[in-house]
N, C-alpha and C. Protein backbone atom coordinates (compact mmCIF):
# COMPACT_ATOMS: atom_id res chain seq x y z
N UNK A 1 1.71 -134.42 -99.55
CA UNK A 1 1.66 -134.31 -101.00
C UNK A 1 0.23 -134.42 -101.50
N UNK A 2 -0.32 -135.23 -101.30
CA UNK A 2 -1.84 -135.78 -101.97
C UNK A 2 -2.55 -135.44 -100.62
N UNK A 3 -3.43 -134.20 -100.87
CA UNK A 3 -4.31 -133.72 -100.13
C UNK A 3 -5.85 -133.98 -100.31
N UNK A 4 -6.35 -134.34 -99.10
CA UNK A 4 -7.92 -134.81 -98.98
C UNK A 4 -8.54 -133.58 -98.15
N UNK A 5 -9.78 -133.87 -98.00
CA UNK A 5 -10.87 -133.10 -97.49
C UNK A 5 -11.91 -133.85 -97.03
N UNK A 6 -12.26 -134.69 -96.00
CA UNK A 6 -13.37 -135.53 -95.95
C UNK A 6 -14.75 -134.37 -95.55
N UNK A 7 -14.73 -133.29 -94.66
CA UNK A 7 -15.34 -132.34 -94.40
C UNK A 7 -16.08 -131.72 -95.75
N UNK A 8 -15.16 -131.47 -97.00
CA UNK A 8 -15.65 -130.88 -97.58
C UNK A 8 -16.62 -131.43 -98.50
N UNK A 9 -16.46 -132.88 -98.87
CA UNK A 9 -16.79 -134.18 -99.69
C UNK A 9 -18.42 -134.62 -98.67
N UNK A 10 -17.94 -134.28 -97.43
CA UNK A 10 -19.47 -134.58 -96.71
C UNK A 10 -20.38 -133.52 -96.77
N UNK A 11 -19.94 -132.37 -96.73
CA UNK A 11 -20.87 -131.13 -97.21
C UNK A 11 -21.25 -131.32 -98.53
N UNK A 12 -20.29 -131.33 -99.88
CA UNK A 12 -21.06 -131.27 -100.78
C UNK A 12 -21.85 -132.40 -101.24
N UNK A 13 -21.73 -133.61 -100.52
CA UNK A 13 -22.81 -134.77 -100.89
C UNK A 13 -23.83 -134.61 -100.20
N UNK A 14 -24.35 -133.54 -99.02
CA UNK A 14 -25.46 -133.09 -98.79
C UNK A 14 -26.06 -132.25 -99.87
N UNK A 15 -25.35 -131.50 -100.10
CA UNK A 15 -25.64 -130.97 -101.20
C UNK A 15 -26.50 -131.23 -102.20
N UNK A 16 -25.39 -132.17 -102.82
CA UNK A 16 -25.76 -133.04 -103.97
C UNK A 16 -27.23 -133.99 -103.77
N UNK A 17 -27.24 -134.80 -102.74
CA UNK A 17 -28.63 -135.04 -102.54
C UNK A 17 -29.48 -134.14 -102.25
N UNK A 18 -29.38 -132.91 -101.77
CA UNK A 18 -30.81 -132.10 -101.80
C UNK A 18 -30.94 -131.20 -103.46
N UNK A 19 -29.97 -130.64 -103.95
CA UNK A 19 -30.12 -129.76 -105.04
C UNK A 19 -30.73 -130.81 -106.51
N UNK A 20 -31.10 -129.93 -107.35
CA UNK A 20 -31.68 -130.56 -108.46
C UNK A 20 -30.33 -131.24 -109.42
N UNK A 21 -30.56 -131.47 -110.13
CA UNK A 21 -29.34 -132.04 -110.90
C UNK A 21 -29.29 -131.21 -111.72
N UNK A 22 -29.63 -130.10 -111.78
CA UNK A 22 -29.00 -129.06 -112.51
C UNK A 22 -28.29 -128.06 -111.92
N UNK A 23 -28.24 -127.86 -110.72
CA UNK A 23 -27.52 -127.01 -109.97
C UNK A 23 -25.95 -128.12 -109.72
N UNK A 24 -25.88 -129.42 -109.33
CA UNK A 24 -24.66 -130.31 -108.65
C UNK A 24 -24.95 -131.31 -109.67
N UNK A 25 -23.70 -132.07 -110.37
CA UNK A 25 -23.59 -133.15 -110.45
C UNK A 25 -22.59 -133.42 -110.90
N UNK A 26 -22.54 -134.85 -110.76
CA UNK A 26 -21.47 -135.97 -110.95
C UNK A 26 -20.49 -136.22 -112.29
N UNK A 27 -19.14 -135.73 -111.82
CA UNK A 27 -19.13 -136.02 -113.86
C UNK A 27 -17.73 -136.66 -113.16
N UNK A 28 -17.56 -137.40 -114.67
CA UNK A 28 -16.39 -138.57 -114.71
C UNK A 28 -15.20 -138.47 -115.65
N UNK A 29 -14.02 -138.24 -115.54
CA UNK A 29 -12.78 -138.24 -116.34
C UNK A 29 -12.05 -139.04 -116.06
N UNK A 30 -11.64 -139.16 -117.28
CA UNK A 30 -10.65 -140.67 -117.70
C UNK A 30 -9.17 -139.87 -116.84
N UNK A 31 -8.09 -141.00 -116.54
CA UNK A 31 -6.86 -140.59 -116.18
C UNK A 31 -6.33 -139.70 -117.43
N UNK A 32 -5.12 -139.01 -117.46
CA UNK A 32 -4.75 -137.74 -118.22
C UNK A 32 -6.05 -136.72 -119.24
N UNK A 33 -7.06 -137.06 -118.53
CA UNK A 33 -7.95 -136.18 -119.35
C UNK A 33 -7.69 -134.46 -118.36
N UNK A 34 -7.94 -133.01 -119.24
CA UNK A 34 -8.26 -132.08 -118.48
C UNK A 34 -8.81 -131.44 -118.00
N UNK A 35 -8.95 -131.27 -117.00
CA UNK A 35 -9.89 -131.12 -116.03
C UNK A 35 -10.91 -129.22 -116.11
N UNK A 36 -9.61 -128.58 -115.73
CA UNK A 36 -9.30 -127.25 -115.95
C UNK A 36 -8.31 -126.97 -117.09
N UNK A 37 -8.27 -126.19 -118.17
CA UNK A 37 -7.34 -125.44 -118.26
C UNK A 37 -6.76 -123.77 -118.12
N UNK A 38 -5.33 -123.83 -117.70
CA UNK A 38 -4.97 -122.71 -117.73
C UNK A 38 -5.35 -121.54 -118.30
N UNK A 39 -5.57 -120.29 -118.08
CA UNK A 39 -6.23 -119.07 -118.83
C UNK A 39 -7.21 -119.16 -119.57
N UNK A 40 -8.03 -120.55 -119.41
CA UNK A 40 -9.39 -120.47 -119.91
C UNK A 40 -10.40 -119.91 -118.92
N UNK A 41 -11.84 -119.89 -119.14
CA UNK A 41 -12.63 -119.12 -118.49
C UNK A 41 -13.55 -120.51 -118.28
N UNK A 42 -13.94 -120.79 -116.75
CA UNK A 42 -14.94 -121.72 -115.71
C UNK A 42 -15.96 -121.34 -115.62
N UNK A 43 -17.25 -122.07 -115.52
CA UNK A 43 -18.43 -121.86 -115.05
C UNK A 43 -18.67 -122.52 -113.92
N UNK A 44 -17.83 -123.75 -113.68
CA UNK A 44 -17.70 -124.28 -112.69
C UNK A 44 -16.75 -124.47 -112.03
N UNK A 45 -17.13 -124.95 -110.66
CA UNK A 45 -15.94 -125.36 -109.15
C UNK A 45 -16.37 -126.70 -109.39
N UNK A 46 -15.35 -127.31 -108.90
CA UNK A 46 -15.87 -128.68 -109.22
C UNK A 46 -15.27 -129.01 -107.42
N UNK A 47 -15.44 -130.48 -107.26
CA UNK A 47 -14.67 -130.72 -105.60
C UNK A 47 -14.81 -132.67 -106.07
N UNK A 48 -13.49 -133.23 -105.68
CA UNK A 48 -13.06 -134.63 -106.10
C UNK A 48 -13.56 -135.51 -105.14
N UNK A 49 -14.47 -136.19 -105.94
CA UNK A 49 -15.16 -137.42 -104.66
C UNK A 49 -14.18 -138.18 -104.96
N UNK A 50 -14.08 -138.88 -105.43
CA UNK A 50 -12.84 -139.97 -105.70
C UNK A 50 -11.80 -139.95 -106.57
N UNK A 51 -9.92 -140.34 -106.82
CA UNK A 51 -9.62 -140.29 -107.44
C UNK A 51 -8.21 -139.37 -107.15
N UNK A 52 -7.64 -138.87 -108.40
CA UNK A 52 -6.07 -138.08 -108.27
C UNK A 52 -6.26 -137.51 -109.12
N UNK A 53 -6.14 -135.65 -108.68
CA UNK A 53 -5.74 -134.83 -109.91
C UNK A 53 -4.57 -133.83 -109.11
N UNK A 54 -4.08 -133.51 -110.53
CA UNK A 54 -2.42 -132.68 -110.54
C UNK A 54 -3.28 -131.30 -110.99
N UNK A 55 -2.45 -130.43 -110.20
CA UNK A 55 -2.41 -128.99 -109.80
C UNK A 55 -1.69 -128.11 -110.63
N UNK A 56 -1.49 -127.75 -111.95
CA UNK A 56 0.41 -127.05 -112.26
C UNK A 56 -0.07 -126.02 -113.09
N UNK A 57 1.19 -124.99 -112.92
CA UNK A 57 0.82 -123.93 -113.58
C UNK A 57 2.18 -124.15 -115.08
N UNK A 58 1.55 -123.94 -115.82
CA UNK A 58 2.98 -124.44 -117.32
C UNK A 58 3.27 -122.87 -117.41
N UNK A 59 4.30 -122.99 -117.68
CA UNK A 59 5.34 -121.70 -118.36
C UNK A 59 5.19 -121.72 -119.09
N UNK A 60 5.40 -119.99 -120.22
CA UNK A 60 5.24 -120.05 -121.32
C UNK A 60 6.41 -120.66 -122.33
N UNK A 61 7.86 -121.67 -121.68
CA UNK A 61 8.60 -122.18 -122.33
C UNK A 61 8.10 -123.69 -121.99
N UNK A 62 7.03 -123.76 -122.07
CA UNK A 62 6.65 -125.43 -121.50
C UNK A 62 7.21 -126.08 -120.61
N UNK A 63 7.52 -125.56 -119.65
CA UNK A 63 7.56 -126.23 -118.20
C UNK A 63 6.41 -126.19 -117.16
N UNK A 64 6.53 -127.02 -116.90
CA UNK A 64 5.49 -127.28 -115.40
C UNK A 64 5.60 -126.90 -114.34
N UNK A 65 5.35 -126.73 -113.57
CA UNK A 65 5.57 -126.01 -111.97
C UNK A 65 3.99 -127.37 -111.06
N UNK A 66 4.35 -128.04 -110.51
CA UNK A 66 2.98 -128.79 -110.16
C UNK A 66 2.88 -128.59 -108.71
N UNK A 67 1.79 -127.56 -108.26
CA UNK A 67 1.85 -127.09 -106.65
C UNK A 67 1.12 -128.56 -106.05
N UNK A 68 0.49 -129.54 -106.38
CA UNK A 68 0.07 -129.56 -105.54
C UNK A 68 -0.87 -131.09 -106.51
N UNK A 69 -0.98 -132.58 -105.33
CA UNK A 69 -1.89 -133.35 -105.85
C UNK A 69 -3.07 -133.45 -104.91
N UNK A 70 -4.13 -133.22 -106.01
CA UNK A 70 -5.33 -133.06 -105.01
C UNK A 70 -6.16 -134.53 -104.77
N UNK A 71 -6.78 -135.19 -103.87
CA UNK A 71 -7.50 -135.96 -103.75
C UNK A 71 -9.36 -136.43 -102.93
N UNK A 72 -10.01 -136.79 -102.49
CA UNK A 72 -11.02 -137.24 -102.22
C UNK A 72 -11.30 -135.39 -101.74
N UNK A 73 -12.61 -134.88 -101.67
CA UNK A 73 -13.04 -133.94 -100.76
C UNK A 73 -12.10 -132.24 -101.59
N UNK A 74 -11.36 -132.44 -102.42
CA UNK A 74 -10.52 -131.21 -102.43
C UNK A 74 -11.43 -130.46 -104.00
N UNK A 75 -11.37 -129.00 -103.45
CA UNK A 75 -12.15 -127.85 -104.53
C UNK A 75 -10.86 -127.92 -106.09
N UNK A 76 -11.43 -127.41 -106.69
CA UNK A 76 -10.66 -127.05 -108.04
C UNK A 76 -11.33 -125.86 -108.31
N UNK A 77 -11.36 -124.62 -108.92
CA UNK A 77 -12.00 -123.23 -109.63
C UNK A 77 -12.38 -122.93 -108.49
N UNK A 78 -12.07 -123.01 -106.76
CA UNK A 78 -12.89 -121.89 -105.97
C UNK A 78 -12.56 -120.60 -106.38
N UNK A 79 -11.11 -120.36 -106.07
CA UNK A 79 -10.30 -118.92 -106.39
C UNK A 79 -11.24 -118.42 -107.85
N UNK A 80 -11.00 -118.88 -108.83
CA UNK A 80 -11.49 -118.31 -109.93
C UNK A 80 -12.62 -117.85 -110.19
N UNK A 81 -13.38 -118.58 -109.25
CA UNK A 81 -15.11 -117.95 -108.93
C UNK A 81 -15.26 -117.09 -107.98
N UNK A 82 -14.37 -116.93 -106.60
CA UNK A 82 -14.65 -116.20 -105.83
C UNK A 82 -14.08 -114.77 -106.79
N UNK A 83 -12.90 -114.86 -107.31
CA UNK A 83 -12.59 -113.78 -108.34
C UNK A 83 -12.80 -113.19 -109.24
N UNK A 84 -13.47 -114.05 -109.69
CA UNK A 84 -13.95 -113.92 -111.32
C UNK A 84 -12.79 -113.64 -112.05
N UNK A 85 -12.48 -114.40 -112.28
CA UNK A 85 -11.40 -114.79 -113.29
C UNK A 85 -10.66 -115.72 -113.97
N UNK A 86 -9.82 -115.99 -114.83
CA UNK A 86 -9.76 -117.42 -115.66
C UNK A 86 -9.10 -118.09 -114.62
N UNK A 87 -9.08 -119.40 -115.17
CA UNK A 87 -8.28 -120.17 -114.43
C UNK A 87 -6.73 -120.23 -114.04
N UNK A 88 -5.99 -119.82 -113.22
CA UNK A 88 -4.84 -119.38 -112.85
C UNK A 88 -3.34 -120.75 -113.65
N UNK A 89 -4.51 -122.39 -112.90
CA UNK A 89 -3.26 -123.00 -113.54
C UNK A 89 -3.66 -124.39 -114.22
N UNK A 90 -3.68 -125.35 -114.70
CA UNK A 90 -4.19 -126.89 -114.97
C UNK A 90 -4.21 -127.35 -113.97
N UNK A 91 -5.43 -128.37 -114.21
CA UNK A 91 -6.09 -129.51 -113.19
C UNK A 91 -6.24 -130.27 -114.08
N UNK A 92 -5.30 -131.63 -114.13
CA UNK A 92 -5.37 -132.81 -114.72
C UNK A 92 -5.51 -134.26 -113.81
N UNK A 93 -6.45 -135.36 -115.00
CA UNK A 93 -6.93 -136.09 -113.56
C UNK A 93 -5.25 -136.74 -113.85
N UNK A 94 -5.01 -137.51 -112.80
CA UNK A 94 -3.47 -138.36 -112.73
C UNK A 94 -4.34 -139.74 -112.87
N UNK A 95 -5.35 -140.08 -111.81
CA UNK A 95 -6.26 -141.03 -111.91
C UNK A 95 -7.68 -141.35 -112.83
N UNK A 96 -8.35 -142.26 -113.06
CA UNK A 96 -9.95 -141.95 -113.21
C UNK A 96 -10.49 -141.41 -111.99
N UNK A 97 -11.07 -139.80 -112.53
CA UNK A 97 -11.60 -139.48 -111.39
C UNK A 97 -12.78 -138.89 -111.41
N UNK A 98 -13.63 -139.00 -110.38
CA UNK A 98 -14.85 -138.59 -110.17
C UNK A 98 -15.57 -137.00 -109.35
N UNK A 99 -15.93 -136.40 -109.92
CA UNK A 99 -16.06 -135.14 -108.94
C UNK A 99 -17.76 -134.63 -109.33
N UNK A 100 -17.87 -133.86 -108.17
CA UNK A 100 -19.20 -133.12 -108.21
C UNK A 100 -18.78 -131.90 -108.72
N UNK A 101 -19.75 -131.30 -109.65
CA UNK A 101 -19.42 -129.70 -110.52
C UNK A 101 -20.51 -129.35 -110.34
N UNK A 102 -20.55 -127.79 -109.83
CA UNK A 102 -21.37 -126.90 -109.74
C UNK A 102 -21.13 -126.06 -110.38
N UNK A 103 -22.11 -125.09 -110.66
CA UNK A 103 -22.26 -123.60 -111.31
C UNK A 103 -20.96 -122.76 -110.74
N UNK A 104 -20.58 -121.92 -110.94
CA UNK A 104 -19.91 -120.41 -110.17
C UNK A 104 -21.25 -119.62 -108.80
N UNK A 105 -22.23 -120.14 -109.86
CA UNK A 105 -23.48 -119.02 -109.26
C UNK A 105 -24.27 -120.12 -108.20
N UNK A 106 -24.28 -121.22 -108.09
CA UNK A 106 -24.49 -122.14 -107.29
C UNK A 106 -23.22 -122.01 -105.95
N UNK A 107 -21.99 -121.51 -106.53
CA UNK A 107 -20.93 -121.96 -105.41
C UNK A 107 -21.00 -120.66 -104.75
N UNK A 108 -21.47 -119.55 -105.51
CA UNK A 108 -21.22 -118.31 -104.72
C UNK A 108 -22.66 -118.41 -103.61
N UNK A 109 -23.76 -118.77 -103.93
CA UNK A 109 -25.21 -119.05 -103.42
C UNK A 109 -24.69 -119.95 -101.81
N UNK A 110 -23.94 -120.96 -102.36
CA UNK A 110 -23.52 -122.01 -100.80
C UNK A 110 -22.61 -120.59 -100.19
N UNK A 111 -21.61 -120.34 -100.63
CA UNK A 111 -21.37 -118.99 -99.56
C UNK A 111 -21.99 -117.78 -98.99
N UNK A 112 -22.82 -117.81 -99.60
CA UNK A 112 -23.66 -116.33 -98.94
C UNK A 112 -24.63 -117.24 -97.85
N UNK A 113 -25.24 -118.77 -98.42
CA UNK A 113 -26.50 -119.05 -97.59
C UNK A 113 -25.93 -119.95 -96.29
N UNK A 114 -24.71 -120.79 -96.59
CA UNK A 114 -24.33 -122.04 -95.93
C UNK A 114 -23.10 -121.35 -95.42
N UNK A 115 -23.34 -120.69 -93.75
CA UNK A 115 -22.20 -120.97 -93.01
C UNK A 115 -20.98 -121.66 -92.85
N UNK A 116 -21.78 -123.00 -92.89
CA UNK A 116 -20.36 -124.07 -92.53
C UNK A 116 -20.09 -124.41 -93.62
N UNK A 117 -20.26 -124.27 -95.07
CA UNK A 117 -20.10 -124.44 -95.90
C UNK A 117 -18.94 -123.30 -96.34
N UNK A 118 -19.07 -121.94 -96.41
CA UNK A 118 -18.15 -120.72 -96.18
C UNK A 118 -17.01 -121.08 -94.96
N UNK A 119 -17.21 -121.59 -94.23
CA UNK A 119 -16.40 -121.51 -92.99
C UNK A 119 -15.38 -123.25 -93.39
N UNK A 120 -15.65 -123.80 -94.30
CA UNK A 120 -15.02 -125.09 -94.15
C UNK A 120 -13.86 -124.29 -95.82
N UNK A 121 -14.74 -123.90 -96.76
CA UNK A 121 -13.91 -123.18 -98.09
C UNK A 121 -12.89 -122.10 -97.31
N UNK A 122 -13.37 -121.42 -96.59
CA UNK A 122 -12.05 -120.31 -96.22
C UNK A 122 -11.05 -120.99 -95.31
N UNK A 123 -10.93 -122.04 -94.42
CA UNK A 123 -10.36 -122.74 -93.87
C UNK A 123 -9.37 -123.50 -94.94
N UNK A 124 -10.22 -124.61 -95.90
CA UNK A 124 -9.14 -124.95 -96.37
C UNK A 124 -8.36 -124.34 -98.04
N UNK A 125 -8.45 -122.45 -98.11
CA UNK A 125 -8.12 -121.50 -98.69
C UNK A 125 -6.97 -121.69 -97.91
N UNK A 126 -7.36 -121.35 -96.62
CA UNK A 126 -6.27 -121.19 -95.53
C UNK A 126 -4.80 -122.10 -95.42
N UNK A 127 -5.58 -122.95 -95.64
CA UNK A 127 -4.25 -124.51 -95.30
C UNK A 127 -3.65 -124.42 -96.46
N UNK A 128 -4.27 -124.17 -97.55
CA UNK A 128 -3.56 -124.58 -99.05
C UNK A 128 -2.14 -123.12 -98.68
N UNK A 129 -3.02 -122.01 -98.19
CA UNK A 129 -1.79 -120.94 -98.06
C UNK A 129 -0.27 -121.75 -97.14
N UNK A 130 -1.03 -121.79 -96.25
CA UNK A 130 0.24 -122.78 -95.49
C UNK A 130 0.92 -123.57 -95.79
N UNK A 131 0.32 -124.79 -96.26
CA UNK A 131 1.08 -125.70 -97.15
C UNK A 131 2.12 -125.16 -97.97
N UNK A 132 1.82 -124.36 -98.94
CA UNK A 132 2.76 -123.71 -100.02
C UNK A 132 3.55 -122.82 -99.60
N UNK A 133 3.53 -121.93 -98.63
CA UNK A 133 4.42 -122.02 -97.65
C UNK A 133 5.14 -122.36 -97.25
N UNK A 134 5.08 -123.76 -96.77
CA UNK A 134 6.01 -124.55 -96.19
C UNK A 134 6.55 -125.35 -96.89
N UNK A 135 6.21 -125.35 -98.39
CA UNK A 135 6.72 -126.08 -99.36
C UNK A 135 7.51 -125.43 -100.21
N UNK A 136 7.64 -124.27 -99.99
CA UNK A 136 8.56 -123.02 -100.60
C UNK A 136 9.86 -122.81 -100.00
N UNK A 137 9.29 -123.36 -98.17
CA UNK A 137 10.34 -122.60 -97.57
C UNK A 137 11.49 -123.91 -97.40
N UNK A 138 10.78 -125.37 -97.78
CA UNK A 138 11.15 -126.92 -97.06
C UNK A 138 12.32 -126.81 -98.69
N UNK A 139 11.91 -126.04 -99.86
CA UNK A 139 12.48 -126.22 -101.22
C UNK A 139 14.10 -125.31 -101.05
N UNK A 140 13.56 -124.20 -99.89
CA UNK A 140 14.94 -123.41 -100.26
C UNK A 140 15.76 -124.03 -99.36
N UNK A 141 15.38 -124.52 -98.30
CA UNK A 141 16.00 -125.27 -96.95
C UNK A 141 16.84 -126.20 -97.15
N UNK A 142 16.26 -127.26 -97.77
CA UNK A 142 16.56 -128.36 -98.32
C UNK A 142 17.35 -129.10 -99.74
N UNK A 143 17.99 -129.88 -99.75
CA UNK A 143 18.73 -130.22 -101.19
C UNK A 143 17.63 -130.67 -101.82
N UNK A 144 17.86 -130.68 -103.21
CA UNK A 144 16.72 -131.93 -104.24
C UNK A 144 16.60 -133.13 -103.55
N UNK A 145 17.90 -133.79 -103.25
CA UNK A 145 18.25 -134.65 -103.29
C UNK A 145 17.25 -135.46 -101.86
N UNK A 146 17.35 -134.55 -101.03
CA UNK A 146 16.34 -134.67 -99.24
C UNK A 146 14.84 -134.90 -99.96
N UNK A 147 14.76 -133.96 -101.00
CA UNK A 147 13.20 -133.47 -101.13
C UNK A 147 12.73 -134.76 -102.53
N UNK A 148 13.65 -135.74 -102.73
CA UNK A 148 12.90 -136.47 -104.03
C UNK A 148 13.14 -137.89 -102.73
N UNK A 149 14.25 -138.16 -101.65
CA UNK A 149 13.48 -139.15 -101.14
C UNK A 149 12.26 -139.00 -100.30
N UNK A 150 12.16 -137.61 -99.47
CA UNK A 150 10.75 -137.27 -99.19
C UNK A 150 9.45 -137.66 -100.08
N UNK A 151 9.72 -137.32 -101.30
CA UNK A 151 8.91 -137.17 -102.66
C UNK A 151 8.75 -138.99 -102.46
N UNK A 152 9.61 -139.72 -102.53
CA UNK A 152 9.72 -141.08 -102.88
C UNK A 152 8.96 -141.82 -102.08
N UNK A 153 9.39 -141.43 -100.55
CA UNK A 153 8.68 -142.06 -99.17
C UNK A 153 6.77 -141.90 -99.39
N UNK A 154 6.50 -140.91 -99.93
CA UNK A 154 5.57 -140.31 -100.08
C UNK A 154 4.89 -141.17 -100.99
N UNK A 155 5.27 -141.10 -101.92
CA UNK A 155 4.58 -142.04 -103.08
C UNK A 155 4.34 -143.97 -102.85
N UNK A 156 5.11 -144.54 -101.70
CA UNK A 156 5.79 -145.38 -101.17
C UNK A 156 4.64 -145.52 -100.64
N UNK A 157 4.25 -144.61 -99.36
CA UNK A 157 2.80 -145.04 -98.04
C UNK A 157 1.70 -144.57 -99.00
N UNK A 158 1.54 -143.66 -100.15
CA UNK A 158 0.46 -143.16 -100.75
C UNK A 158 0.41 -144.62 -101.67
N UNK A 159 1.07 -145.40 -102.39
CA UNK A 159 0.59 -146.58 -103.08
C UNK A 159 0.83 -145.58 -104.49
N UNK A 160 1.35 -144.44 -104.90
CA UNK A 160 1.51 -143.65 -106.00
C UNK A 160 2.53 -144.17 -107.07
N UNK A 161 1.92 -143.40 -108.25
CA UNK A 161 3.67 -144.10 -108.88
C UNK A 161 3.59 -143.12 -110.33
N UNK A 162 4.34 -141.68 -109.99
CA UNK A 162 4.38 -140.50 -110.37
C UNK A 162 5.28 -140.73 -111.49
N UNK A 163 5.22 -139.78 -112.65
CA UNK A 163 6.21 -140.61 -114.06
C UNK A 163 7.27 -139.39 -113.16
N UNK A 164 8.50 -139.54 -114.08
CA UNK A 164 9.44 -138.57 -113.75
C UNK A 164 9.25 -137.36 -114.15
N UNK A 165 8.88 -136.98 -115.16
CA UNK A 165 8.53 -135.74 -115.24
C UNK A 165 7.79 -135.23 -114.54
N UNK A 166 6.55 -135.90 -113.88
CA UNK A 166 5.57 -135.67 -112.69
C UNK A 166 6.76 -135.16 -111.28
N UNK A 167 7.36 -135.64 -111.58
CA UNK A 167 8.14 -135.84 -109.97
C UNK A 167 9.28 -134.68 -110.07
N UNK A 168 9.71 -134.71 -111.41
CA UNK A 168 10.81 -133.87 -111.55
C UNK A 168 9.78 -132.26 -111.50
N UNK A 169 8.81 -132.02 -111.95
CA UNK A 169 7.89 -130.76 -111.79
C UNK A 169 7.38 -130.30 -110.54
N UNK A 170 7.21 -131.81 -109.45
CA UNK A 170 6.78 -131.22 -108.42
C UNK A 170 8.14 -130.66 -107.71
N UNK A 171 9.13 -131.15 -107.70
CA UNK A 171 10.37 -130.97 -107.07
C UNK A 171 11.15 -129.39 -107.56
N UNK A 172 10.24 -129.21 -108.56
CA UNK A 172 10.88 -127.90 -109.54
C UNK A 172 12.62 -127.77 -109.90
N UNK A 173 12.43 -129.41 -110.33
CA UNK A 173 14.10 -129.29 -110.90
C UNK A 173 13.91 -130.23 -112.62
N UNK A 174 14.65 -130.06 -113.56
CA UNK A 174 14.35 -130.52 -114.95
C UNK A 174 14.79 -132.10 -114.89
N UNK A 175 14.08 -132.61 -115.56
CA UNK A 175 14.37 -134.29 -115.55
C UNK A 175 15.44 -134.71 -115.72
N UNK A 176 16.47 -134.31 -115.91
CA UNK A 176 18.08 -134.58 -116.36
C UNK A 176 18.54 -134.32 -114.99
N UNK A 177 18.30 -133.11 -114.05
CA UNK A 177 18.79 -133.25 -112.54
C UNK A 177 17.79 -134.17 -111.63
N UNK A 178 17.07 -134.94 -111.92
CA UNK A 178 16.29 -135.71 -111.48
C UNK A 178 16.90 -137.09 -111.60
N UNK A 179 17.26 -137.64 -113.02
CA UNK A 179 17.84 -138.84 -113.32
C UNK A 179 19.29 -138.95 -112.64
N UNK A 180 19.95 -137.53 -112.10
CA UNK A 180 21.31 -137.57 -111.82
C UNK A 180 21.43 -137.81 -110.41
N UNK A 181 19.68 -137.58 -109.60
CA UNK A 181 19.51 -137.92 -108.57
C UNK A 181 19.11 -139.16 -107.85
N UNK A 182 18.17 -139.38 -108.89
CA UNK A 182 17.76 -140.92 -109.19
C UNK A 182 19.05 -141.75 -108.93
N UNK A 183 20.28 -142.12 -109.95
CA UNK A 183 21.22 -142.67 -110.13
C UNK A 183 21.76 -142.89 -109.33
N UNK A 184 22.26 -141.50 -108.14
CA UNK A 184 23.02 -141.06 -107.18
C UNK A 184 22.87 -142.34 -106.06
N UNK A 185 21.05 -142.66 -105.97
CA UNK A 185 20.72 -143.51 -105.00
C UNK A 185 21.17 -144.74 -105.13
């Protein structure tokens, strides 16, 4: 559920100590502040040194869809920079969280100049494909009911403590079949 990157968090704090502070730096958001929003337009990738942010794309009937909680080392706006294009879905912090933000034109510069820097971003492009994947295929496989004590166990060894609507979005079922699941237990 809550995905890290220590690889990527050690690259860009090289980074960060060699570049000027106008190319990388440090910025700070309060818990439910937003990070990204949806169909707006980025100048920056940002990548989470410390902290919890939520992933979701909202419907245009106000529902949530939440792919994904990101943590220590993980990108936000790569896709949108490698694309050029708005932001696909919200990035909200869940925690106070801390991240390094770069330019678009700084992040495209580390891919053309920094090998392992390109080679660590297309890798974990890669995993995020997989993951969702297997989180598509674990959703059709599986009851709610398998996938919210999974969800539960999860939050349990992570030290998390997701509201229901958080939980009912990642599970992609509405909070009323959530509470009926809840209960059930």
């Amino acid at each position: 559920m809550q995905q890290t990157n220590n690889i990527i968090l050690s690259l860009i704090e090289k980074v960060y100590a060699n570049e000027s502070s106008k190319n990388v730096s440090l910025k700070k958001y309060l818990k439910g502040a937003d990070i990204l929003k949806q169909g707006q337009i980025t100048q920056h990738v940002l990548i989470v040194k410390n902290g919890l942010v939520k992933c979701f794309y909202s419907e245009e009937n106000c529902k949530e869809f939440i792919f994904d909680f990101l943590g220590s080392g993980e990108v936000v706006g790569e896709i949108e920079a490698i694309r050029h294009i708005k932001c696909l879905c919200n990035i909200q912090a869940v925690t106070d969280v801390e991240a390094y933000s770069f330019s678009t034109s700084c992040f495209h510069s580390l891919i053309e100049q920094n090998r392992e820097f390109r080679d660590v971003i297309l890798g974990e492009l890669a995993e995020r494909l997989i993951k969702t994947s297997q989180r598509a295929s674990f959703q059709k496989a599986y009851s709610a009911k398998y996938g919210l004590l999974k969800l539960l166990d999860i939050q349990k060894e992570g030290n998390l403590k997701l509201s229901k609507s958080d939980m009912a979005s990642y599970l992609g079922i509405d909070i009323r079949s959530l509470n009926r699941l809840l209960h059930a237990e």
